[in-house]
Protein backbone atom coordinates (compact mmCIF):
# COMPACT_ATOMS: atom_id res chain seq x y z
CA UNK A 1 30.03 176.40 -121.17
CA UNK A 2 26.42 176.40 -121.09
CA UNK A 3 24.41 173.10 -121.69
CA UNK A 4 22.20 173.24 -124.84
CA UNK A 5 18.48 173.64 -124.00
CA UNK A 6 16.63 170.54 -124.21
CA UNK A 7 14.72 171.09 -127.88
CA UNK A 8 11.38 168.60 -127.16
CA UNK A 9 8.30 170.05 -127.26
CA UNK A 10 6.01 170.82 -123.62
CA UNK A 11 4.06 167.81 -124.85
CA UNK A 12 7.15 165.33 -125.22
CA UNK A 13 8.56 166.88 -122.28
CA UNK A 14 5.83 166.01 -119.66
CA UNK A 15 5.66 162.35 -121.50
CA UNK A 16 9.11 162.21 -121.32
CA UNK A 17 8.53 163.20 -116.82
CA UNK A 18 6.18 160.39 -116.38
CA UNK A 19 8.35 157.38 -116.10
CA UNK A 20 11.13 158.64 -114.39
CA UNK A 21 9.40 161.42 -112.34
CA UNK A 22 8.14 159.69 -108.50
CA UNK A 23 4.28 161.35 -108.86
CA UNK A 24 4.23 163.89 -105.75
CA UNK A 25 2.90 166.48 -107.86
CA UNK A 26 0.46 167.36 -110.42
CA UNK A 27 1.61 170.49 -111.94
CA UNK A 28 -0.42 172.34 -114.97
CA UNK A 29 0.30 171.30 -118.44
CA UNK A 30 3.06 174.00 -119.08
CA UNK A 31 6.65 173.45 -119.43
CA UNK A 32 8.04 176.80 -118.56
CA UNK A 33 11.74 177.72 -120.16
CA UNK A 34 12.27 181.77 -119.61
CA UNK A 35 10.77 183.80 -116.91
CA UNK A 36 11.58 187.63 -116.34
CA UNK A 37 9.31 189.82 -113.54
CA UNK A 38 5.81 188.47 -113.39
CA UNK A 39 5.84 186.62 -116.61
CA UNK A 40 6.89 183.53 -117.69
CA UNK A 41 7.34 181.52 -120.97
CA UNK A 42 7.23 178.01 -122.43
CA UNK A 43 9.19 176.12 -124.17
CA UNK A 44 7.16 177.42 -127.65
CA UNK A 45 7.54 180.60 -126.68
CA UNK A 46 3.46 180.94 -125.41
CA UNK A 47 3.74 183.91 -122.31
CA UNK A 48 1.95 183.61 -119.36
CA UNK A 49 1.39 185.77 -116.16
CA UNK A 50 2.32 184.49 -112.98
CA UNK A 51 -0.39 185.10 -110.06
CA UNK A 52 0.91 181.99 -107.97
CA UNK A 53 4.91 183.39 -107.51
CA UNK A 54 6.08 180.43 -106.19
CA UNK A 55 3.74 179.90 -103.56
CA UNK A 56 5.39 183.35 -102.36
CA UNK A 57 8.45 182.62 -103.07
CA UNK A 58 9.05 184.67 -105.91
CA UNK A 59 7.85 187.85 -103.61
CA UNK A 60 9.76 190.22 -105.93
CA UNK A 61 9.41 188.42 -109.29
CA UNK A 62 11.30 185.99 -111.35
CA UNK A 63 15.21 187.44 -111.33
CA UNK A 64 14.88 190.66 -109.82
CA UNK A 65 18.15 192.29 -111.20
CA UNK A 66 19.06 193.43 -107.62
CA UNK A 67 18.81 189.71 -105.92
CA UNK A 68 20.59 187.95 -109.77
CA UNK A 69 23.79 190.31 -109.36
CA UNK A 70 23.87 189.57 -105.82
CA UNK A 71 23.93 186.07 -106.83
CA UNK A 72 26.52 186.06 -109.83
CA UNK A 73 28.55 188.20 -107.49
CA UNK A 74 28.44 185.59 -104.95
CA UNK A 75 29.06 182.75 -107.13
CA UNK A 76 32.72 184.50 -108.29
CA UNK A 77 33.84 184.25 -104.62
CA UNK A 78 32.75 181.68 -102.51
CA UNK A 79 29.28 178.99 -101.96
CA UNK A 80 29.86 176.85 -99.38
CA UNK A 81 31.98 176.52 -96.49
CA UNK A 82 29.28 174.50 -94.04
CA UNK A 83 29.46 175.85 -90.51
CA UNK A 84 32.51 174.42 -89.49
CA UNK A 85 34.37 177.54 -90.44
CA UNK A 86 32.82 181.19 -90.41
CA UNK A 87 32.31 182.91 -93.49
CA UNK A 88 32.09 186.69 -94.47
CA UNK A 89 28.52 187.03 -95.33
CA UNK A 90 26.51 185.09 -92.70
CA UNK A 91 27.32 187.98 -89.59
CA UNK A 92 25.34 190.82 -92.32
CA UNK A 93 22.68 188.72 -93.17
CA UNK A 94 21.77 187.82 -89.64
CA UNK A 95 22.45 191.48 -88.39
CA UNK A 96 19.93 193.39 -90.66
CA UNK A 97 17.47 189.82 -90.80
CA UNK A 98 16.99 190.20 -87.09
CA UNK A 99 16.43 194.18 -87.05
CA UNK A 100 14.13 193.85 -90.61
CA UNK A 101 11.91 191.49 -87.99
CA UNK A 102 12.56 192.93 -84.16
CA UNK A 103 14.49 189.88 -83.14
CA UNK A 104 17.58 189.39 -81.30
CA UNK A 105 18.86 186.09 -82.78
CA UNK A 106 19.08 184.38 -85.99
CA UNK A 107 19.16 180.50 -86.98
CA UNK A 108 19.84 179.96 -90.63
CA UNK A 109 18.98 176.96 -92.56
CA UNK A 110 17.66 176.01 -95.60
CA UNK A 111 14.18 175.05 -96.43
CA UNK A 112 10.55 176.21 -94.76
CA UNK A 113 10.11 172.87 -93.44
CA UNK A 114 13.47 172.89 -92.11
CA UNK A 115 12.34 176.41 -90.26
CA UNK A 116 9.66 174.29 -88.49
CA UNK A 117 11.23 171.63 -87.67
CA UNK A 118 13.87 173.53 -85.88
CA UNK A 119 11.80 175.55 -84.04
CA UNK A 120 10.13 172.94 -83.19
CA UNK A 121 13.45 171.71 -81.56
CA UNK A 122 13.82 174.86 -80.11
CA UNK A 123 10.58 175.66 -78.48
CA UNK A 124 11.59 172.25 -76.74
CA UNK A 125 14.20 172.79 -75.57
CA UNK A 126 13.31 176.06 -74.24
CA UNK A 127 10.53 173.95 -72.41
CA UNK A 128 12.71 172.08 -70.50
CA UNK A 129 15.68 174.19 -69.85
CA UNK A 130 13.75 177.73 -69.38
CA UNK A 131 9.70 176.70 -68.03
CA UNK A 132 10.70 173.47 -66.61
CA UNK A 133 8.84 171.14 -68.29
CA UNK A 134 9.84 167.69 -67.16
CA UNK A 135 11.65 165.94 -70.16
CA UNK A 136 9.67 164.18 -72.98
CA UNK A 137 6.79 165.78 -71.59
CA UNK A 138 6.48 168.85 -73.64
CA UNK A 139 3.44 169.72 -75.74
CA UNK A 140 2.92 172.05 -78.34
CA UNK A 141 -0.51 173.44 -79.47
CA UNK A 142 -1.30 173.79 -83.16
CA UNK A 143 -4.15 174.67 -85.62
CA UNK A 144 -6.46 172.52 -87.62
CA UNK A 145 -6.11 173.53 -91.14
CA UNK A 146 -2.23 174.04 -90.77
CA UNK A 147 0.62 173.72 -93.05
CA UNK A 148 3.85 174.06 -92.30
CA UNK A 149 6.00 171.55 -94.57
CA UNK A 150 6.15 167.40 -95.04
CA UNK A 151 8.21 166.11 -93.11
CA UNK A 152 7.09 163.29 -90.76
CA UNK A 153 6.89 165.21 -87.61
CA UNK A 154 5.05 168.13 -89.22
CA UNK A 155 2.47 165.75 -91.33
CA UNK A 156 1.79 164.10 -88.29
CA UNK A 157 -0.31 167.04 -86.92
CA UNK A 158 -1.61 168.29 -90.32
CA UNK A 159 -5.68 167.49 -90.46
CA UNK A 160 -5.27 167.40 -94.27
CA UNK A 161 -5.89 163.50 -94.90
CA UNK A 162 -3.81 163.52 -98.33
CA UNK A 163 -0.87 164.46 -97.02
CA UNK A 164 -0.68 162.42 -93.53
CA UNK A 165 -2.26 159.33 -94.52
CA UNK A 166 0.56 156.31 -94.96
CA UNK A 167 2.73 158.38 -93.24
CA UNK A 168 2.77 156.99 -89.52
CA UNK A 169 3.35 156.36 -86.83
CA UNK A 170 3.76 160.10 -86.06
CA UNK A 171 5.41 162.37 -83.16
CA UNK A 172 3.55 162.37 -80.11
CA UNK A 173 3.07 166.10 -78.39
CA UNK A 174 0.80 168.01 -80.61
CA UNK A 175 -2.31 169.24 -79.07
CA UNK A 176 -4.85 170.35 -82.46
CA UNK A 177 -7.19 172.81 -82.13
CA UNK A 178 -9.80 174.63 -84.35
CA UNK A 179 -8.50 177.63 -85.97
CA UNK A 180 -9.23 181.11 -84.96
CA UNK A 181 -10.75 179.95 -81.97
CA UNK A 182 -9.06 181.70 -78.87
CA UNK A 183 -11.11 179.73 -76.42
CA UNK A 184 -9.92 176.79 -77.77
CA UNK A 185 -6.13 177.40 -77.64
CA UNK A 186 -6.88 178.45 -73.76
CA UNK A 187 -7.80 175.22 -73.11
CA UNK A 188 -5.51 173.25 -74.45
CA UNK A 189 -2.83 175.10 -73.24
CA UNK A 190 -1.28 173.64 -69.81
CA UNK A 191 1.39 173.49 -67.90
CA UNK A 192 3.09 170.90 -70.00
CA UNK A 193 2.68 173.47 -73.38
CA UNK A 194 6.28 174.78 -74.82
CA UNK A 195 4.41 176.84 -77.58
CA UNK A 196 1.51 177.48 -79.54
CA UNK A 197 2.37 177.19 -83.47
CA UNK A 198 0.21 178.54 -85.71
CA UNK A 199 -0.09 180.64 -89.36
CA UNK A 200 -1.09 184.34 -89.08
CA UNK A 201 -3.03 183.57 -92.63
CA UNK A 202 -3.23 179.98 -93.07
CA UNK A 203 -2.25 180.07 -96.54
CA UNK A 204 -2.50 175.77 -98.27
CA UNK A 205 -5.96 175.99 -96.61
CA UNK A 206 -7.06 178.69 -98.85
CA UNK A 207 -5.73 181.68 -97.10
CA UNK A 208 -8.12 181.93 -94.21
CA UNK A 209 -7.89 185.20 -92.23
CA UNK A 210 -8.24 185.09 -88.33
CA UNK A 211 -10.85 187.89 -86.74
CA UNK A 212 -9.37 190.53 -85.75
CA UNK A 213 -7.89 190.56 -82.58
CA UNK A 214 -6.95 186.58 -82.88
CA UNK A 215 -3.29 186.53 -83.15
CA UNK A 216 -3.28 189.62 -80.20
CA UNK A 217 -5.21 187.54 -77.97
CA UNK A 218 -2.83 184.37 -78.75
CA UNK A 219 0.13 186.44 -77.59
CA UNK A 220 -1.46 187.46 -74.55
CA UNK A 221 -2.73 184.06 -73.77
CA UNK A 222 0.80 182.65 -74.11
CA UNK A 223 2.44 185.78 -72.14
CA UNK A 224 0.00 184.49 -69.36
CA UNK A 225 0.56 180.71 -69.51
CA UNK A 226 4.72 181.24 -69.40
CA UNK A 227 4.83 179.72 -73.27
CA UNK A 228 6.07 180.92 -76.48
CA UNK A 229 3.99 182.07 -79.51
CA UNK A 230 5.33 180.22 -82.82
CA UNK A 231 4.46 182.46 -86.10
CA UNK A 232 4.81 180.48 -89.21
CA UNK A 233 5.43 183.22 -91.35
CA UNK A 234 7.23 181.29 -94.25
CA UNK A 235 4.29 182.38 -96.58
CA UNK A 236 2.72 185.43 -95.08
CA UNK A 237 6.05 186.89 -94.61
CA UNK A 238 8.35 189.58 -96.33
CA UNK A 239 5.91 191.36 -97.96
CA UNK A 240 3.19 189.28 -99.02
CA UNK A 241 0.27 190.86 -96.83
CA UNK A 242 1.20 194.68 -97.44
CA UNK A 243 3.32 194.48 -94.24
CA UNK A 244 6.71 192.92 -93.45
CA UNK A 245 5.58 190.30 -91.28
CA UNK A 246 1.49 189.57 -90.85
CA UNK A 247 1.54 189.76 -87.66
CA UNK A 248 2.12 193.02 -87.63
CA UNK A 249 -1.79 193.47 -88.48
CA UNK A 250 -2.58 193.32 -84.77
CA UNK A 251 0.85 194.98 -83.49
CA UNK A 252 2.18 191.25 -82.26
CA UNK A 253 6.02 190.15 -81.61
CA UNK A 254 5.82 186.68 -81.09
CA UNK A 255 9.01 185.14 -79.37
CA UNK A 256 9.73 182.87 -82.39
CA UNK A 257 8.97 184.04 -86.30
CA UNK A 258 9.88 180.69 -88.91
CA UNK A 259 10.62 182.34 -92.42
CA UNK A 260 11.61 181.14 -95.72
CA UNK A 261 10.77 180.76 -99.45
CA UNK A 262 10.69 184.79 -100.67
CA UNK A 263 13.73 185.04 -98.32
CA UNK A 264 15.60 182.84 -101.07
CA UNK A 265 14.93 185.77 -103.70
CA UNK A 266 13.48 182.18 -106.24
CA UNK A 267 17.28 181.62 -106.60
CA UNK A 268 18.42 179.66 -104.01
CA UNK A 269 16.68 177.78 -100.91
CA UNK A 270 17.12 180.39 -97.98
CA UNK A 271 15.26 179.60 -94.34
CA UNK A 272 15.62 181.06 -91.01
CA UNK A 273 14.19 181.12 -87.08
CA UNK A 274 14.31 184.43 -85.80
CA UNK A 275 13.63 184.71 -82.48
CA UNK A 276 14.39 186.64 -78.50
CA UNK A 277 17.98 185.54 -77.56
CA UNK A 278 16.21 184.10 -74.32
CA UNK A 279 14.51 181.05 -76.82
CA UNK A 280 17.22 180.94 -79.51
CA UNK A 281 19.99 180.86 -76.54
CA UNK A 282 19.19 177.72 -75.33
CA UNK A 283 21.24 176.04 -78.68
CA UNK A 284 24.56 175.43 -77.80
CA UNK A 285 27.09 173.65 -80.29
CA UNK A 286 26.17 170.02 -81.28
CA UNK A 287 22.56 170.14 -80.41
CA UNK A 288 21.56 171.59 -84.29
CA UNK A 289 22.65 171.97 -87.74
CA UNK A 290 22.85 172.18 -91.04
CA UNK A 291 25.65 171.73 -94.17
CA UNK A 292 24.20 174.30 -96.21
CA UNK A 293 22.17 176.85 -93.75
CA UNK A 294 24.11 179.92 -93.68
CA UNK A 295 25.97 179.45 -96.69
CA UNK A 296 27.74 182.16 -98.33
CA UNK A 297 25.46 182.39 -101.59
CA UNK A 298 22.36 181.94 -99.05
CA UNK A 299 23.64 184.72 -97.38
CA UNK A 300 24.24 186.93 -100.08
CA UNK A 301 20.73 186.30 -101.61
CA UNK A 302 19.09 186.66 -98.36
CA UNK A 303 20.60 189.99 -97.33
CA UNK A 304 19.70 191.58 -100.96
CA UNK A 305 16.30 190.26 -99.83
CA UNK A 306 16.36 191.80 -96.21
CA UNK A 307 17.82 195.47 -98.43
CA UNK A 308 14.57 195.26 -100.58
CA UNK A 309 12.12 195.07 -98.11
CA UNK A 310 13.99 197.61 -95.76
CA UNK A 311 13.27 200.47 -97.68
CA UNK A 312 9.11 199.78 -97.55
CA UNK A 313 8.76 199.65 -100.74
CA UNK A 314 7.61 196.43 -101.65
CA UNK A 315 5.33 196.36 -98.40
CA UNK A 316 3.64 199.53 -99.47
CA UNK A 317 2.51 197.96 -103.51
CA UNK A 318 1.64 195.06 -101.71
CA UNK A 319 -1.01 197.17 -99.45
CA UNK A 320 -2.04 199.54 -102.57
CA UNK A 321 -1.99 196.58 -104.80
CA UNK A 322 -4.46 194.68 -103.00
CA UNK A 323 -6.94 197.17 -102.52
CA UNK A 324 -7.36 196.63 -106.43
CA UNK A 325 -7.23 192.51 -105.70
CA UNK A 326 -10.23 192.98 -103.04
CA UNK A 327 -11.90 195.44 -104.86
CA UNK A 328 -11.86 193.47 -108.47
CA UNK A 329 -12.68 190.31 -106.52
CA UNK A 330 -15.68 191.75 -104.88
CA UNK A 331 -16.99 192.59 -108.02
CA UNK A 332 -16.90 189.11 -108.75
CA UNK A 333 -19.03 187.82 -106.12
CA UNK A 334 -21.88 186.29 -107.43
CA UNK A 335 -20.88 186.11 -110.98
CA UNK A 336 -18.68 182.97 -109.94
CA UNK A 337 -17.40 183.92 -107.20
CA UNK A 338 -19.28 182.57 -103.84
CA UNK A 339 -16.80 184.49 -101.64
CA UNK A 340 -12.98 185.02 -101.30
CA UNK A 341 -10.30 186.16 -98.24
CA UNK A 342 -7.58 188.53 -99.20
CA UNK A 343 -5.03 190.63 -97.15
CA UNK A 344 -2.64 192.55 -99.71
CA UNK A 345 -1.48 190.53 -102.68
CA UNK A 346 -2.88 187.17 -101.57
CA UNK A 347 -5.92 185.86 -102.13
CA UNK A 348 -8.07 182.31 -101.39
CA UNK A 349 -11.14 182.31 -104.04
CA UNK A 350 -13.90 179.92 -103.95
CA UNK A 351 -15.61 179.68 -106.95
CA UNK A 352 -19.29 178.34 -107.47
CA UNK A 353 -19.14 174.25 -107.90
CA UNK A 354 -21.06 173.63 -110.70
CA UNK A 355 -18.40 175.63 -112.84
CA UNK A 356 -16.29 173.67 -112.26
CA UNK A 357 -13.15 171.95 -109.70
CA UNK A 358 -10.07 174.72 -109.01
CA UNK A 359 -8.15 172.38 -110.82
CA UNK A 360 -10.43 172.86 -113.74
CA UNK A 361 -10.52 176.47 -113.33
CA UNK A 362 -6.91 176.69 -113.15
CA UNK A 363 -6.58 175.07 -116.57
CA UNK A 364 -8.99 177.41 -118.23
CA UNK A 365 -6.83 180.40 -117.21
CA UNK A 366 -3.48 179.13 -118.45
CA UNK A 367 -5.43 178.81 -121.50
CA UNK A 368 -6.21 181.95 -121.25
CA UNK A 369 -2.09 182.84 -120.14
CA UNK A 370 -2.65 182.91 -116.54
CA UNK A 371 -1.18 180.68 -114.05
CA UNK A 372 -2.76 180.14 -110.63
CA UNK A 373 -2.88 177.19 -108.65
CA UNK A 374 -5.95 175.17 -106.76
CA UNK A 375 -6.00 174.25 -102.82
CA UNK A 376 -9.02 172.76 -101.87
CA UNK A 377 -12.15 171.46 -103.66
CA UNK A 378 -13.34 174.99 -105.99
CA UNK A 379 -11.20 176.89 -104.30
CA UNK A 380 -8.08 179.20 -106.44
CA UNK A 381 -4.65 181.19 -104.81
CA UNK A 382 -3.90 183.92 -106.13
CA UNK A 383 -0.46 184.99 -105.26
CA UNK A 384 1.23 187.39 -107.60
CA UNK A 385 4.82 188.73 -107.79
CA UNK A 386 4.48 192.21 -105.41
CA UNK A 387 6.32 193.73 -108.81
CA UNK A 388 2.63 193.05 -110.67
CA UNK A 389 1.50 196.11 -112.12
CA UNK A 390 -1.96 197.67 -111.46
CA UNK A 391 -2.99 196.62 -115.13
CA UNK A 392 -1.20 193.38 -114.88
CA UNK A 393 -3.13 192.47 -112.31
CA UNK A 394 -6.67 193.77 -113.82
CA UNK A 395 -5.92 191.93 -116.61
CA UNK A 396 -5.87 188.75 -114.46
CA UNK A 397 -8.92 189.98 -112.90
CA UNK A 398 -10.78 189.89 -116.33
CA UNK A 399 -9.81 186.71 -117.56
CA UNK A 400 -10.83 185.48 -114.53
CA UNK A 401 -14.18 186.85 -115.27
CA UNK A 402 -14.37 185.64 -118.50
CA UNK A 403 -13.27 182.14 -117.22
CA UNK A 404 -16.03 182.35 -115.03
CA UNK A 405 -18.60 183.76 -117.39
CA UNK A 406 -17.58 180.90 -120.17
């Protein structure tokens, strides 16, 4: 029997969050209640168009029919098992995950930040057991700018003050260097380093595309210094940048790809290291784990995932779709707009200061039935469904205009 929806108003709802709510977030003053494709509703029945998808993890919209009846299917049969016991969807999700990416080996779990943290482990491990590294000794190089989660160990090497400070004392073995700066990797790279970790599009900083030939000369710099390249592809990934993996820009196959969010389908938390069976051998039984990674339902979401993006499909509107994104923002530029980074349907926009904060700007547009989200200072995400239609997305476009002409 289905629970009654809860009748209070958006207003009396977010008064009724405040006392009971701990205050990690600040969302945008809608409540929503109904979502179908790229659209959403409230709880008064107001529609809105969703250009932030989860922060990519709504890749192919809010209850794609495909990824819902592999879900109810799922839920009919079995959920859970934990990995003490095999179960009859985990060998077919990990089969076609690792051939969708050109891995060998799979490691589910649950959550993004769960992805890094394990490979993490992993790239340790490999340290010690494959390259030698004497123990406690390993380092791993990183980017400033990054984000890959909250835990502890991952906050610890973030540069974004907001979310590390309070937080310590933090993991040693993190070597930070700028972003996009090849040079700079090279030199923090010794013979102590287990892996360089970074984001092919560092997407909470306000999507910042390398140059070209960055994430190339990263694997061949780690090819030569005997370490692993780390893609954090939990954003960038499965579809998001017209390709299946962005790192497929510049022709690169890491060792070790960390995915999650749009490989959940928005239904259930789904996570996963992919990786050569040379780095994801070294596991053996006790070392890692996880109750719910590889659960049944997980599984069954995640492979309806892995069959939507293996017929192209959703790559190739993501490539033709953002040639309308880029070509809409540039038009932009200097009405507003002070400059912007795209690469398929994702997009970091910095808007002129004196109109106002991203937060502000974000406001305006739900007003105007749009939902984005702010990152830093003036600067807007735009992150739409890869089911957006071409006028969907102009209409977006324009009310971002008018937004910015208002």
């Amino acid at each position: 029997m289905t629970a009654p929806a809860d009748t209070r108003t958006s207003d009396e709802l977010i008064r009724a969050e405040e006392p009971v709510l701990a205050h990690n977030y600040h969302p945008l003053p809608v409540v929503v209640s109904r979502a179908e494709g790229a659209w959403v509703e409230d709880v008064e029945g107001r529609r809105y168009l969703d250009m932030l998808a989860g922060y990519s993890a709504l890749n192919f919209g809010h209850r794609h029919p495909a990824l819902i009846e592999a879900a109810r299917d799922q839920l009919d049969r079995l959920t859970l098992t934990s990995r003490a016991f095999h179960n009859d969807r985990l060998a077919e999700f990990a089969e076609r995950l690792a051939a969708l990416t050109g891995q060998d080996m799979v490691l589910p779990m649950n959550t993004g930040a769960e992805a890094v943290e394990s490979g993490i482990k992993v790239a340790r491990k490999w340290a010690y057991e494959v390259k030698g590294v004497p123990a406690d000794r390993a380092t791993i190089v990183v980017a400033a700018g990054n984000f890959h989660g909250r835990t502890t160990t991952v906050v610890g090497f973030s540069t974004d003050e907001t979310a590390r400070s309070g937080f310590g004392p933090f993991t040693p073995g993190f070597r930070i260097v700028p972003y996009d700066d090849l040079a700079a990797v090279e030199a923090a790279v010794d013979e102590t380093t287990a892996a360089v970790l970074i984001e092919p599009i560092q997407g909470e900083a306000g999507v910042i595309v390398p140059g070209e030939g960055y994430l190339a000369g990263v694997r061949e710099l780690t090819r030569r210094a005997g370490c692993l390249f780390v893609a954090d592809e939990i954003q960038s990934g499965l579809g998001r940048t017209g390709r299946t993996l962005a790192v497929e820009d510049e022709g690169v196959v890491p060792d070790v790809v960390l995915l999650g969010k749009a490989l959940g389908g928005g239904i259930v938390p789904v996570s996963a290291v992919v990786g050569s069976r040379e780095v994801l051998g070294v596991l053996r039984p006790g070392e890692h784990g996880s109750t719910f990674g590889g659960n049944p339902l997980a599984a069954a979401v995640g492979t309806a995932v892995v069959e939507l993006l293996e017929t192209g499909e959703f790559q190739r509107r993501a490539a033709d779709l953002g040639v309308v994104l880029r070509d809409g923002l540039t038009e932009l530029v200097g009405k507003g707009v002070v400059g912007f980074r795209s690469r398929g349907l994702w997009a970091g926009v910095d808007v002129d200061p004196a109109l106002g904060t991203g937060r502000a700007i974000s406001e305006r547009l739900m007003r105007e039935g749009i939902l984005v989200k702010d990152t830093h200072g003036s600067t807007i995400r735009l992150a739409p469904p890869l089911t957006v239609t071409e006028d969907e997305l102009r209409a977006a476009l324009g009310s971002l205009e008018k937004v910015l002409a208002s």
